[in-house]
Protein backbone atom coordinates (compact mmCIF):
# COMPACT_ATOMS: atom_id res chain seq x y z
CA UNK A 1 7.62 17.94 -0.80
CA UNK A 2 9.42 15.83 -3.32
CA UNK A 3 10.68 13.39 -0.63
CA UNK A 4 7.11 13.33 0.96
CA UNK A 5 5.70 11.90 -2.35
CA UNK A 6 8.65 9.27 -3.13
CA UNK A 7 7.79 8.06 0.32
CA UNK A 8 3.77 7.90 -0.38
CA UNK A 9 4.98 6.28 -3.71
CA UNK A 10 6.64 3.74 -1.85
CA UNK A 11 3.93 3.38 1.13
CA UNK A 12 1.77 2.69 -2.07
CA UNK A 13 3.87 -0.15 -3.49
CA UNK A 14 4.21 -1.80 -0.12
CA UNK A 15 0.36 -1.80 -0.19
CA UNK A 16 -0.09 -3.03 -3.28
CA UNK A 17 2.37 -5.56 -2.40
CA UNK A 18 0.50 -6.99 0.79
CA UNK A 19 -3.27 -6.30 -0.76
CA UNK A 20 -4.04 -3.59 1.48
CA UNK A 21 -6.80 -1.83 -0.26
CA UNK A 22 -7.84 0.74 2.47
CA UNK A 23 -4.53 1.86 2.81
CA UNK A 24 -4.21 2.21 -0.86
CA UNK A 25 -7.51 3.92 -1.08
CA UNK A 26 -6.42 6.51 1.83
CA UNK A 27 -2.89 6.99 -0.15
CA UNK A 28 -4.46 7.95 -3.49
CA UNK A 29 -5.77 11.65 -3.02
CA UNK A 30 -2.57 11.98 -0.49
CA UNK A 31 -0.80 11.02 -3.88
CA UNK A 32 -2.87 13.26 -5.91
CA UNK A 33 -2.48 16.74 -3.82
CA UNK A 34 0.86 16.46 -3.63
CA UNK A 35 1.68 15.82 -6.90
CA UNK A 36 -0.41 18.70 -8.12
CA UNK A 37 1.35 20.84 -5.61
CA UNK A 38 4.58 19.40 -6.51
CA UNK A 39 7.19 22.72 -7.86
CA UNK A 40 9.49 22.73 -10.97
CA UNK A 41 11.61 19.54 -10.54
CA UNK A 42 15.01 19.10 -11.86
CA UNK A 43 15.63 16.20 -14.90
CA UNK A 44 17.13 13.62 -11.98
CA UNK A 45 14.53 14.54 -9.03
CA UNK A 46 11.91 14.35 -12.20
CA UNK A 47 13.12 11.21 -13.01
CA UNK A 48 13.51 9.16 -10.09
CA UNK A 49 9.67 9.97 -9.21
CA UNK A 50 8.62 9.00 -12.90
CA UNK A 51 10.08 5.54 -12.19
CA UNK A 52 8.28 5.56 -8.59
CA UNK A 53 4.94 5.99 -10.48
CA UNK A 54 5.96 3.31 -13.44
CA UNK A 55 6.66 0.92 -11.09
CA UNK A 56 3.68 1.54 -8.78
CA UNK A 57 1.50 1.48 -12.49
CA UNK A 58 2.62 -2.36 -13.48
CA UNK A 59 2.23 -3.51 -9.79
CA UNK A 60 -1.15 -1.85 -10.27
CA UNK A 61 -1.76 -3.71 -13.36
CA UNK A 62 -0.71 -6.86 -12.16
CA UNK A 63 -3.09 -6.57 -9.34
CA UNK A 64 -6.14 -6.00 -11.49
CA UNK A 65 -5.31 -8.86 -13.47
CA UNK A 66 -4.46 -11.22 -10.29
CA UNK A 67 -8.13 -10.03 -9.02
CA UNK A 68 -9.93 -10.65 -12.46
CA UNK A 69 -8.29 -14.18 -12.42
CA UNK A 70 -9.43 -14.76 -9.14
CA UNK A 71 -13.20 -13.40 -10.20
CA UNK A 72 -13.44 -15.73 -13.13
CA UNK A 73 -12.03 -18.67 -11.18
CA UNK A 74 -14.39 -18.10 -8.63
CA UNK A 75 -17.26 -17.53 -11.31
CA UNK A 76 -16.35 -20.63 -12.47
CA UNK A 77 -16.23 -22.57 -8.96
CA UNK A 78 -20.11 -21.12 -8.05
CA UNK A 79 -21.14 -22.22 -11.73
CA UNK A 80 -20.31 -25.54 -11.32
CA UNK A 81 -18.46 -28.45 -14.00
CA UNK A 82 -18.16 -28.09 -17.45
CA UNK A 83 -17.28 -30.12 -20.44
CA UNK A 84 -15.07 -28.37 -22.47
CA UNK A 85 -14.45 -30.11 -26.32
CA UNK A 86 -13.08 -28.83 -29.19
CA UNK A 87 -14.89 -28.83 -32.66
CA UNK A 88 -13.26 -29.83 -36.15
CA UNK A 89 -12.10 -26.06 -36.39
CA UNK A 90 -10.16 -26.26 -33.44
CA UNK A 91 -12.36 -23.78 -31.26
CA UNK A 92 -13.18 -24.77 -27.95
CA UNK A 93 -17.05 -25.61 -26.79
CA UNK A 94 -18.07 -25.51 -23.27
CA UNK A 95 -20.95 -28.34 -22.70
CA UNK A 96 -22.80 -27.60 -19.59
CA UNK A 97 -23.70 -30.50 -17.13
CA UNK A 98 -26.92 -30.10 -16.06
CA UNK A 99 -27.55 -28.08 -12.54
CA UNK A 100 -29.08 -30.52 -9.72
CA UNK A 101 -31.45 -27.40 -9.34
CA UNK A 102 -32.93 -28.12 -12.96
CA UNK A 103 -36.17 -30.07 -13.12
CA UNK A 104 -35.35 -33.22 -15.01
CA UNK A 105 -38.29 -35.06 -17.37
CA UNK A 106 -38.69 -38.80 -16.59
């Protein structure tokens, strides 16, 4: 059972790795029931699947960041331009241009 999680652990990294999200989401309870059905490990079989899940957490981490980054980019792609300045404190101020959808007075 041991060896069938360490190789789910690693099926998830390699999914994480290439952005596969449906295999990740089909891994996860396959991940779960086995490590609740998981018996009393020794310290080095303990161990070596403690790492496996550490290292599949940070990838994990790194992915959700990667994927916010890419939201706000793209938030800030669909919202168009902006002026960005800085005031006498130092703090930066975002000046919108105005939208070509805005009615303009003549």
């Amino acid at each position: 059972m041991q060896i069938e999680l360490e190789t789910l652990l690693d099926q998830t990294r390699d999914a994480v790795l290439v952005g596969d999200l449906a295999t990740l989401a089909d891994l996860a309870p396959q991940v779960s029931a086995l490590a609740e059905e998981l018996p009393r490990l020794d310290a080095a079989a303990a161990g070596r699947l403690i790492r496996l899940a550490e290292r599949n957490a940070q990838l994990l981490q790194a992915a959700t960041r990667g994927l916010r980054a890419a939201q706000s980019r793209l938030t800030e792609i669909v919202e168009g331009p902006t002026l960005t300045t800085y005031d006498a404190r130092g703090q930066r101020a975002a000046i919108a241009q105005p939208s070509a959808l805005q009615p303009r007075r003549f």
